[in-house]
Protein backbone atom coordinates (compact mmCIF):
# COMPACT_ATOMS: atom_id res chain seq x y z
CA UNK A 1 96.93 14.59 25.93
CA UNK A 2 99.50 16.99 23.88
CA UNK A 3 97.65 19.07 21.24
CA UNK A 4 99.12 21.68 18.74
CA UNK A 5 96.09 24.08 17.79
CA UNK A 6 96.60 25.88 13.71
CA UNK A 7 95.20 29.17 13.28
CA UNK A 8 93.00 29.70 9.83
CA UNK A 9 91.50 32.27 10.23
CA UNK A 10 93.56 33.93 7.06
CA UNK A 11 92.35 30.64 5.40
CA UNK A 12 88.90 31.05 6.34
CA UNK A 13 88.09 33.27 3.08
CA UNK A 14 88.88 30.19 1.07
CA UNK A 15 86.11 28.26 2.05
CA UNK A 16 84.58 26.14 4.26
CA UNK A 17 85.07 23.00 1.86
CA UNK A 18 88.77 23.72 2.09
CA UNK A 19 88.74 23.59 5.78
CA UNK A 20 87.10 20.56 5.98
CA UNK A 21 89.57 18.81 3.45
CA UNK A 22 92.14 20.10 5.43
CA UNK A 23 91.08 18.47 8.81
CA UNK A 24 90.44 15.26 6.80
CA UNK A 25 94.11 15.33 5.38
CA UNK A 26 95.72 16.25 8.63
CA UNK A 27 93.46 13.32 10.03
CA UNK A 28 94.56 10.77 7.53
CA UNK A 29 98.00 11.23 7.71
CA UNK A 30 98.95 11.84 11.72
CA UNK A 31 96.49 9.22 12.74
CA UNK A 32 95.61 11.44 15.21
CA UNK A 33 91.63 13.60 17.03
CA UNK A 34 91.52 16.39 14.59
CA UNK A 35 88.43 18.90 15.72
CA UNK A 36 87.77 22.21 13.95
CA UNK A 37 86.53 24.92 15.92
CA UNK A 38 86.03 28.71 15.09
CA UNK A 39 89.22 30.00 14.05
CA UNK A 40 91.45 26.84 14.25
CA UNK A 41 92.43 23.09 13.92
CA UNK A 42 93.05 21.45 16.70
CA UNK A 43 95.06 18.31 15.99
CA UNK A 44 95.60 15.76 19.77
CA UNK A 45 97.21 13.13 19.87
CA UNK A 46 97.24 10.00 22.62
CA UNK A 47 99.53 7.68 22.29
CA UNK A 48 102.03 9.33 20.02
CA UNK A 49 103.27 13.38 20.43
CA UNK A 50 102.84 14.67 16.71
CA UNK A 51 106.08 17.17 16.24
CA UNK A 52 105.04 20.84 15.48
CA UNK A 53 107.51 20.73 12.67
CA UNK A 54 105.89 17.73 11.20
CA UNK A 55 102.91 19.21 11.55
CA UNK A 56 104.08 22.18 9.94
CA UNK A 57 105.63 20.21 6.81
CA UNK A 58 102.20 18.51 6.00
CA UNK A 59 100.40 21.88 5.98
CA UNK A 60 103.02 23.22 3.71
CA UNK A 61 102.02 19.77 1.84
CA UNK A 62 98.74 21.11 1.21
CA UNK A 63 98.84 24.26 0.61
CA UNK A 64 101.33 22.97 -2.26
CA UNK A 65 98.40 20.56 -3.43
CA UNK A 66 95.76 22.90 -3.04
CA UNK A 67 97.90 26.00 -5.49
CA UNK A 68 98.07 27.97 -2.68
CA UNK A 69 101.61 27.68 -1.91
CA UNK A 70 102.08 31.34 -3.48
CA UNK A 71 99.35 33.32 -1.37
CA UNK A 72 99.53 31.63 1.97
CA UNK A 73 102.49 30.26 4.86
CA UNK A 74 102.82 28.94 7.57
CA UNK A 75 104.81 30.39 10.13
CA UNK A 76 105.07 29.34 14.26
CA UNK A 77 103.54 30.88 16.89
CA UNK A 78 103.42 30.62 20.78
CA UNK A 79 104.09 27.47 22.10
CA UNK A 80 102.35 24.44 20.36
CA UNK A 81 100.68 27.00 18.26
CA UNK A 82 101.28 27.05 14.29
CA UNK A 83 99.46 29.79 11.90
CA UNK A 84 98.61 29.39 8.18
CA UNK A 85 99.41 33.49 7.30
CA UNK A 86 98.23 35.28 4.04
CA UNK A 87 101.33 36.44 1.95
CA UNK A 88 102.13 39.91 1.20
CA UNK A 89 102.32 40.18 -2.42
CA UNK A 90 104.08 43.39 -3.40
CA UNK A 91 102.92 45.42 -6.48
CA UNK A 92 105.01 45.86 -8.82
């Protein structure tokens, strides 16, 4: 069973609530086992292979939906890895 795990753990200050929504979205729109554990998603799929860039497009979705398109991205990681990253804002 192929599984591409998302790192939140820069999304974890948010709140748990947003977590939560986000497993429900990613749920409702691969049609795939979404578990949350500690620091991550984890999004497995059976019949089906979900692409990482997919994937990667529907969190950028949400962020967009949630307003935090400006202070968070999402940028790959190690294989079938994919991390939501806080933004460095510069001071101007």
């Amino acid at each position: 069973m192929p599984e591409i795990r998302v790192n939140i753990s820069d999304l974890k200050g948010e709140g748990s609530n947003l977590i939560q929504e986000l497993a429900e979205f990613l749920k409702e729109k691969t049609k795939a086992e979404v578990e949350t554990a500690a620091n991550e998603i984890i999004v497995k799929s059976e019949e089906k292979n979900v692409p990482k860039s997919y994937l990667r497009v529907l969190l950028r979705k949400y962020l967009h939906k949630q307003e935090l398109k400006e202070y968070f991205r999402v940028i790959g990681g190690k294989e079938n890895t994919l991390i939501i990253k806080e933004r460095k804002i510069s001071e101007e």
